[in-house]
C-alpha atoms as a PDB file:
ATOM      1  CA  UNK A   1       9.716  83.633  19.976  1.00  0.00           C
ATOM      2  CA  UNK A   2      11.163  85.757  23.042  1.00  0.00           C
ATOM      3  CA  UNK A   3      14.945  85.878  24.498  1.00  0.00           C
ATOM      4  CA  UNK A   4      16.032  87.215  27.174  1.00  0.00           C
ATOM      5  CA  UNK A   5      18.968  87.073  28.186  1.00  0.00           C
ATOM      6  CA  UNK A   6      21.105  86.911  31.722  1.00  0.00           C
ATOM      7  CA  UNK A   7      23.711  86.419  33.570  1.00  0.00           C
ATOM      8  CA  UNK A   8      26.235  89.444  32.317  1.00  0.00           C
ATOM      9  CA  UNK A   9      28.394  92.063  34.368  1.00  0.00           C
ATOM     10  CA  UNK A  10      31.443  93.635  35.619  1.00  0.00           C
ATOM     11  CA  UNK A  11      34.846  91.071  35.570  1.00  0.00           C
ATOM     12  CA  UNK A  12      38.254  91.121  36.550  1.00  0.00           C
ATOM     13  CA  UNK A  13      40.422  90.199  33.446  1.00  0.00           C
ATOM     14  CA  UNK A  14      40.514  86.177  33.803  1.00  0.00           C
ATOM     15  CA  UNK A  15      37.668  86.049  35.768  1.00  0.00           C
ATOM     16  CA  UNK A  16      34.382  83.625  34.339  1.00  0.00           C
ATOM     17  CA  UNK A  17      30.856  84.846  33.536  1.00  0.00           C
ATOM     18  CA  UNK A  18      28.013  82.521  32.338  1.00  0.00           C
ATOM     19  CA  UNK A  19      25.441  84.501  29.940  1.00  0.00           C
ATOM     20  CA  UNK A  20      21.613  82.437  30.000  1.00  0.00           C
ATOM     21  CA  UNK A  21      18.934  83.196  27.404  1.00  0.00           C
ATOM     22  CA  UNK A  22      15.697  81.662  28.152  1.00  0.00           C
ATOM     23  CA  UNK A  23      13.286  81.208  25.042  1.00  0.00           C
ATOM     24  CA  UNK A  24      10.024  81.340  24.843  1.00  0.00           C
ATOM     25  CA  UNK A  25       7.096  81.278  22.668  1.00  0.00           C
ATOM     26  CA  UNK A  26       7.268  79.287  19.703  1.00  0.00           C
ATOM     27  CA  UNK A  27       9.769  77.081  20.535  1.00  0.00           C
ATOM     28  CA  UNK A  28       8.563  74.016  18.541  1.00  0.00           C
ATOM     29  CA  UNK A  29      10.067  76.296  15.042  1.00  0.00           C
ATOM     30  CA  UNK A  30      13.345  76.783  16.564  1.00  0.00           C
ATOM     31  CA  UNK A  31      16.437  74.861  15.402  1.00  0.00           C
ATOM     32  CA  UNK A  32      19.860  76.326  16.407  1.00  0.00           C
ATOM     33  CA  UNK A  33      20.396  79.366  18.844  1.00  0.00           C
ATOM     34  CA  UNK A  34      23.388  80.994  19.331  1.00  0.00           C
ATOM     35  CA  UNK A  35      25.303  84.307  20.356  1.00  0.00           C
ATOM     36  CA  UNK A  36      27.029  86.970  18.883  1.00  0.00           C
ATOM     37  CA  UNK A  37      28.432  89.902  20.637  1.00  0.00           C
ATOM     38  CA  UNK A  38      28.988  93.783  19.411  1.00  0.00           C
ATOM     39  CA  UNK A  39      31.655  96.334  21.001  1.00  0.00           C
ATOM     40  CA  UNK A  40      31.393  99.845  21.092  1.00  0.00           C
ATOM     41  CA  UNK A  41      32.261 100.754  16.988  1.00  0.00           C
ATOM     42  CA  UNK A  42      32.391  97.708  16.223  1.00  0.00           C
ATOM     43  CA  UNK A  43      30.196  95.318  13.940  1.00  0.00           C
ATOM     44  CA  UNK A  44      28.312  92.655  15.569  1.00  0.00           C
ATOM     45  CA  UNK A  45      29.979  89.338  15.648  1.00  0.00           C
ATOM     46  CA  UNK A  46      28.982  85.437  15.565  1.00  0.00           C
ATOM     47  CA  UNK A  47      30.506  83.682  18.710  1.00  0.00           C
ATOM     48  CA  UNK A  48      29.094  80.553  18.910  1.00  0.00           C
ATOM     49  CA  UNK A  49      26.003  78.864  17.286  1.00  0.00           C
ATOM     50  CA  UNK A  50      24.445  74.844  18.818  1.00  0.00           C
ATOM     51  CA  UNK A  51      21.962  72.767  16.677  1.00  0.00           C
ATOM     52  CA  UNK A  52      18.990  71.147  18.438  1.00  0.00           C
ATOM     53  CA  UNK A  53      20.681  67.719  17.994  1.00  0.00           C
ATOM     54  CA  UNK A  54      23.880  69.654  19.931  1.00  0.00           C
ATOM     55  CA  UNK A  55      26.209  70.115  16.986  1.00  0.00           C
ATOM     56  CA  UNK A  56      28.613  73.375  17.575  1.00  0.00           C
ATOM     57  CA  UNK A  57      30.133  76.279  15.858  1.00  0.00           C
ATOM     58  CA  UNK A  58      32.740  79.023  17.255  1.00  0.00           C
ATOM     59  CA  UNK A  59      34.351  82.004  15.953  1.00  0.00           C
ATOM     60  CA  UNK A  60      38.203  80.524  15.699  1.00  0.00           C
ATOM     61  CA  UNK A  61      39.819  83.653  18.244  1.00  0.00           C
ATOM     62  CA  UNK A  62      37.484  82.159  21.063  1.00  0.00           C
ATOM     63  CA  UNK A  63      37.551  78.132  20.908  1.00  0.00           C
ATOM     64  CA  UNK A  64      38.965  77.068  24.229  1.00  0.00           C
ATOM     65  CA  UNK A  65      37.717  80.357  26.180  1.00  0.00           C
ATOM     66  CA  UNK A  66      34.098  79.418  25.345  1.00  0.00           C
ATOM     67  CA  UNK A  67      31.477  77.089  25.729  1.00  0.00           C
ATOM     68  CA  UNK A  68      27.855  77.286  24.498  1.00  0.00           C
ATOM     69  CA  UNK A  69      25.672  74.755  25.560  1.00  0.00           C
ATOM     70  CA  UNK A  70      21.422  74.415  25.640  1.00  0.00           C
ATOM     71  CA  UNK A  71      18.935  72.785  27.515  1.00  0.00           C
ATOM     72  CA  UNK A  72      15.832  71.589  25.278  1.00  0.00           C
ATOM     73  CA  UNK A  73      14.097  70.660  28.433  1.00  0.00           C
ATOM     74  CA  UNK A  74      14.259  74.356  29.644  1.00  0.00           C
ATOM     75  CA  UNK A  75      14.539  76.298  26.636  1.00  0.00           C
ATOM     76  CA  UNK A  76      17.730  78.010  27.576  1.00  0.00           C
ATOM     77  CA  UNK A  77      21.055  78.546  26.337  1.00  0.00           C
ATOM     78  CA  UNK A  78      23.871  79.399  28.136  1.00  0.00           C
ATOM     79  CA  UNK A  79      27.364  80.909  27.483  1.00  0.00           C
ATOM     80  CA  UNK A  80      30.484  79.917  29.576  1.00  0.00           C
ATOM     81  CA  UNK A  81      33.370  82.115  29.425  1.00  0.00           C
ATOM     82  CA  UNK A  82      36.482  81.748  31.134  1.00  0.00           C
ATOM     83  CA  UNK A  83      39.681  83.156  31.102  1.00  0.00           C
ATOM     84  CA  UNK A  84      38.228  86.589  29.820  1.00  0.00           C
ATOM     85  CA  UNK A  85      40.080  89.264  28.450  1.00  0.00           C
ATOM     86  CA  UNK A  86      39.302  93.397  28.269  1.00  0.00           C
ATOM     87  CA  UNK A  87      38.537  92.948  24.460  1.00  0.00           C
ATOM     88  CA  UNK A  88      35.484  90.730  25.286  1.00  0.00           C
ATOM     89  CA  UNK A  89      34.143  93.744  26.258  1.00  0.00           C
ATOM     90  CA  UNK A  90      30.962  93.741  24.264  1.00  0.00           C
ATOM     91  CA  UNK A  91      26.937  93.503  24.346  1.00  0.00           C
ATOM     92  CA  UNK A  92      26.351  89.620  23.856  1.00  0.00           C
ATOM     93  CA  UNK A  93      22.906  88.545  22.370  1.00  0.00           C
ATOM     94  CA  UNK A  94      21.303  85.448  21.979  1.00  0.00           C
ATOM     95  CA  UNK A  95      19.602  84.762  18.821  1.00  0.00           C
ATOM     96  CA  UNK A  96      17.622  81.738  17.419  1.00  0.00           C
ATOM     97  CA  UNK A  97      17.361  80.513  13.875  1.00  0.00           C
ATOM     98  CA  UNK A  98      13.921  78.424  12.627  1.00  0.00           C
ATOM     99  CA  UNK A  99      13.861  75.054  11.609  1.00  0.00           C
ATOM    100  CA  UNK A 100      12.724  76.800   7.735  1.00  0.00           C
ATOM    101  CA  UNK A 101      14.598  79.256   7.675  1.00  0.00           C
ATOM    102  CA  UNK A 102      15.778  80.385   4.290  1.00  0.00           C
ATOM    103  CA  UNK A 103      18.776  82.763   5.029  1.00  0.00           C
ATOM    104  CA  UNK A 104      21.700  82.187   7.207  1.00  0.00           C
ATOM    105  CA  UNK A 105      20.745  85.286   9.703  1.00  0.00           C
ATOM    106  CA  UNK A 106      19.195  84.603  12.610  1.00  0.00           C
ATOM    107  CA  UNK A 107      15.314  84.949  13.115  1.00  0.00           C
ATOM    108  CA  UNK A 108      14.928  86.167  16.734  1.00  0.00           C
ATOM    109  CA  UNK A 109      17.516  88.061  18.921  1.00  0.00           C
ATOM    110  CA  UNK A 110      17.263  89.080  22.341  1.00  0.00           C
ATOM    111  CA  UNK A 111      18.087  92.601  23.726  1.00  0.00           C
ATOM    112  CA  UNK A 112      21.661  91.914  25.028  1.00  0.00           C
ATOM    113  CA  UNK A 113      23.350  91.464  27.786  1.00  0.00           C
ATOM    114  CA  UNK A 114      26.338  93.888  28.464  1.00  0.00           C
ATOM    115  CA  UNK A 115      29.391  91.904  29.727  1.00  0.00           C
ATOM    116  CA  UNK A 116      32.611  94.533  31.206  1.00  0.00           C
ATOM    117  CA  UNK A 117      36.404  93.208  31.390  1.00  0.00           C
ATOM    118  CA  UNK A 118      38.089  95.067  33.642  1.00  0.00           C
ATOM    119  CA  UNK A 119      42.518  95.147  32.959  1.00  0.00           C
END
């Protein structure tokens, strides 16, 4: 399975950004995707995980700033964030996790997407 992500940048404090991964490859062993992000000296962090059946998960600090969302049809997941702050600063990746998988990591990441919050 491939990722590649999209979609990040330079924005204004409050500003929006959507992120896109687009999978490819095995798709058919994929259950949930999701994103985590990592800022300079800083561990890497879950942000939101989606089930194939749609079923979501966020990290508490960023419910109501975030959405995550997928389309099965198009093998792509998507990140909306609004209302961003300078400490969302980070390199966001998109991972995927297989249908038998037998840890809770995920299987597949992407090589990031650098999103900037300007003050």
């Amino acid at each position: 399975v491939q990722l590649v992500e999209s979609g990040g940048g330079l924005v204004q404090a409050g500003g929006s950004l959507r992120l896109s991964c687009a999978a490819s490859g095995s798709i058919f062993s994929i259950d949930a995707m999701g994103w985590s992000r990592q800022a300079p000296g800083r561990e890497r962090e879950l942000v939101a995980i989606i089930s194939s059946g749609g079923a979501t998960y966020y990290a508490e600090s960023l419910k109501g700033r975030f959405t995550i969302s997928r389309d099965n049809a198009k093998n792509t997941l998507y990140l909306q964030m609004n209302s961003l702050k300078p400490e969302d600063t980070a390199m966001y990746y998109c991972a995927a996790y297989r249908k038998d998988r037998t840890t809770p990591d995920a299987d597949y990441w992407g090589q990031g997407t650098q999103v900037t919050v300007s003050s």
